[in-house]
C-alpha atoms as a PDB file:
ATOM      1  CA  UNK A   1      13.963-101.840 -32.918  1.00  0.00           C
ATOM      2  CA  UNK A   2      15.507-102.602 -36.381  1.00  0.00           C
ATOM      3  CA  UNK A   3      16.833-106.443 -36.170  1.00  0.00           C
ATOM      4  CA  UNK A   4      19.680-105.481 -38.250  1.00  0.00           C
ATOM      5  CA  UNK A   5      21.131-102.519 -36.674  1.00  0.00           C
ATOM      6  CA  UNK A   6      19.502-102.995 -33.269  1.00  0.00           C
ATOM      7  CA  UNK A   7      19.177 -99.207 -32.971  1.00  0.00           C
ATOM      8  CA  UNK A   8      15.378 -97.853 -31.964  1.00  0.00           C
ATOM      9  CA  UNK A   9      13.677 -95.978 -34.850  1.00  0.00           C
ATOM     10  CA  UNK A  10      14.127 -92.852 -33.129  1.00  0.00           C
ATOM     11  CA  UNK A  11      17.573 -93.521 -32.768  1.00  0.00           C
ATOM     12  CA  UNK A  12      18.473 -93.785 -37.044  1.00  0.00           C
ATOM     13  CA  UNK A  13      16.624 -90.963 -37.700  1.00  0.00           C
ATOM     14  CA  UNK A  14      18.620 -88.827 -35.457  1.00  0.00           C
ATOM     15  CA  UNK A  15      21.418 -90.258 -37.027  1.00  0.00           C
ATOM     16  CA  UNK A  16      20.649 -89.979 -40.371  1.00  0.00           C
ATOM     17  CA  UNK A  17      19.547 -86.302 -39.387  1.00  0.00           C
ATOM     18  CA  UNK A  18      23.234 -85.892 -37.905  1.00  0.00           C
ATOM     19  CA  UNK A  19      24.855 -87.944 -40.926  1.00  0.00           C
ATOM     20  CA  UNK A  20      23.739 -84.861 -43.389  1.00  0.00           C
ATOM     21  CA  UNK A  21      25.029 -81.767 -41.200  1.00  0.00           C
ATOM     22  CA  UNK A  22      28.481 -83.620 -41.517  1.00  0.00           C
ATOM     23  CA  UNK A  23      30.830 -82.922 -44.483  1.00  0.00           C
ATOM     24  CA  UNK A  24      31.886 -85.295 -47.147  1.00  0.00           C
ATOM     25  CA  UNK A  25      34.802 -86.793 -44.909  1.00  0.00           C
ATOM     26  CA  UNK A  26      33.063 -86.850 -41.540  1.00  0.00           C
ATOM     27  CA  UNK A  27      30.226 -88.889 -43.059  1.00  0.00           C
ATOM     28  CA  UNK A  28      31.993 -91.578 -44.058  1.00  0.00           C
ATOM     29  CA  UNK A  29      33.948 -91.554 -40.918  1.00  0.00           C
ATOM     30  CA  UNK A  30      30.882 -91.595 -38.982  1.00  0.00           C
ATOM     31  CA  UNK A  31      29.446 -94.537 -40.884  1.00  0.00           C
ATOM     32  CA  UNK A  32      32.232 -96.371 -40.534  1.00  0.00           C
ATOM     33  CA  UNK A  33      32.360 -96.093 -36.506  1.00  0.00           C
ATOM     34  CA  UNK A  34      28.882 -96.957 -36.658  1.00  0.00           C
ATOM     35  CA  UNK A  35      29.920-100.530 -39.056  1.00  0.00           C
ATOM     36  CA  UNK A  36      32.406-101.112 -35.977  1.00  0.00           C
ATOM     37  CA  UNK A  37      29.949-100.795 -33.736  1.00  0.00           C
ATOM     38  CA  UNK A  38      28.240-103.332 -35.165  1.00  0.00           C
ATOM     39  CA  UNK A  39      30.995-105.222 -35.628  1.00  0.00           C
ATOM     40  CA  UNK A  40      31.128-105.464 -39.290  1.00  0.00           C
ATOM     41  CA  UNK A  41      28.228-103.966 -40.385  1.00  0.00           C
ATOM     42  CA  UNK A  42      29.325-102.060 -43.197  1.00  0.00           C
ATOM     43  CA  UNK A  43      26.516-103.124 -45.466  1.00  0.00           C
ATOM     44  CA  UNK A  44      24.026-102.491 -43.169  1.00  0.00           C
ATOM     45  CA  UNK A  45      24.856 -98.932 -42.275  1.00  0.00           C
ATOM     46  CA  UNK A  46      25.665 -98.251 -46.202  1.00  0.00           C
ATOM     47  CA  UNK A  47      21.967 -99.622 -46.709  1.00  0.00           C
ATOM     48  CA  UNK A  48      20.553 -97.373 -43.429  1.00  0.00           C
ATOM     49  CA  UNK A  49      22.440 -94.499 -44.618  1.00  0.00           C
ATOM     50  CA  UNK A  50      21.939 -94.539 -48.085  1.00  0.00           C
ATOM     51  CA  UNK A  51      25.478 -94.525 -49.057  1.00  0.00           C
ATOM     52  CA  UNK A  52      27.805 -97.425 -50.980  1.00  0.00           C
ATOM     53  CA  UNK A  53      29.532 -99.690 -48.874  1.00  0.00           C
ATOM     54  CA  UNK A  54      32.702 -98.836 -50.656  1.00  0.00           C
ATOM     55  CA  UNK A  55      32.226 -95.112 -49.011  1.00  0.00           C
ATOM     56  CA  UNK A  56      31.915 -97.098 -45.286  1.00  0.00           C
ATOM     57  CA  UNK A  57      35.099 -99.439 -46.016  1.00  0.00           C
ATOM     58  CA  UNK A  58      37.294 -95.899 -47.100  1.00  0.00           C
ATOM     59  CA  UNK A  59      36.257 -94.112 -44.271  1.00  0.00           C
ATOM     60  CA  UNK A  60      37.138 -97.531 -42.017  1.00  0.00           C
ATOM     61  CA  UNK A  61      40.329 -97.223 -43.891  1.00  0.00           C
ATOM     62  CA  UNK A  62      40.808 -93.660 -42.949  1.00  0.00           C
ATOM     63  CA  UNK A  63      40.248 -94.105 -39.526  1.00  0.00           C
ATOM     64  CA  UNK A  64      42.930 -96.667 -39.231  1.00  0.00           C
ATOM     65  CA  UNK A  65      45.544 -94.102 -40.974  1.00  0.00           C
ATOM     66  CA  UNK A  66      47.994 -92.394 -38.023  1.00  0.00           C
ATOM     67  CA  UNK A  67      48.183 -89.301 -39.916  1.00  0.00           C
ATOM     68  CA  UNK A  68      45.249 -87.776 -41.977  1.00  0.00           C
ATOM     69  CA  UNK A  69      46.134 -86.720 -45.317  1.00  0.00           C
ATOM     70  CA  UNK A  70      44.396 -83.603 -46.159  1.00  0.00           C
ATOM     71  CA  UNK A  71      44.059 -81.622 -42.890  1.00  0.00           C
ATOM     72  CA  UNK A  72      41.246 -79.260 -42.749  1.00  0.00           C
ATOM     73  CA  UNK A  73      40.402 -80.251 -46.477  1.00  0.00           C
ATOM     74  CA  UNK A  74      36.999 -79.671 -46.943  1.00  0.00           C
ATOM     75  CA  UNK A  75      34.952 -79.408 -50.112  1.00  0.00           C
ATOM     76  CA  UNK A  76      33.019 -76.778 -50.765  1.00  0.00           C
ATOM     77  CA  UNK A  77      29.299 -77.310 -51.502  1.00  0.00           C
ATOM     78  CA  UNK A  78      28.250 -76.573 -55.146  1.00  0.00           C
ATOM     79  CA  UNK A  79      26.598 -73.860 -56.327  1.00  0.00           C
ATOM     80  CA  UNK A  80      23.686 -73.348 -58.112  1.00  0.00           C
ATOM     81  CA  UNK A  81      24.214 -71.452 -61.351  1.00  0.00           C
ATOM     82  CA  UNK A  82      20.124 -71.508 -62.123  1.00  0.00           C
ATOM     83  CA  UNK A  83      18.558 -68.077 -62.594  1.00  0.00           C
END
């Protein structure tokens, strides 16, 4: 068990596995419940996820807005322009 998260092993890698199917938005959303969870652990999960903890404190931010302010905004995945 990791002593900082308390999660199993098992556990982060299936989140880490579901942290890269999710878009731009999601991810930082689900980081940030997962910071709550730990009740502050936005550092942590930043570190576990391999993401800045400024990412983890806007998507806490997000989650505490009543209306969200690009519905259905998604960006699009680059492409690759190499021959």
């Amino acid at each position: 068990m990791n002593t900082q998260t308390g999660y199993r092993p098992d556990i982060e890698l299936k989140m880490k596995r579901l942290l890269v199917t999710l878009s731009e938005k999601d991810r930082r959303r689900y980081a940030a419940i997962e910071a709550l969870k730990l009740g502050g652990g936005t550092e942590v999960i930043a570190k576990l996820f391999g993401m800045d903890a400024k990412t983890v404190r806007r998507g806490l931010m997000e989650l505490e807005l009543a209306d969200e302010p690009a519905p259905g905004r998604v960006r699009k995945k680059a492409v690759d322009a190499s021959p």
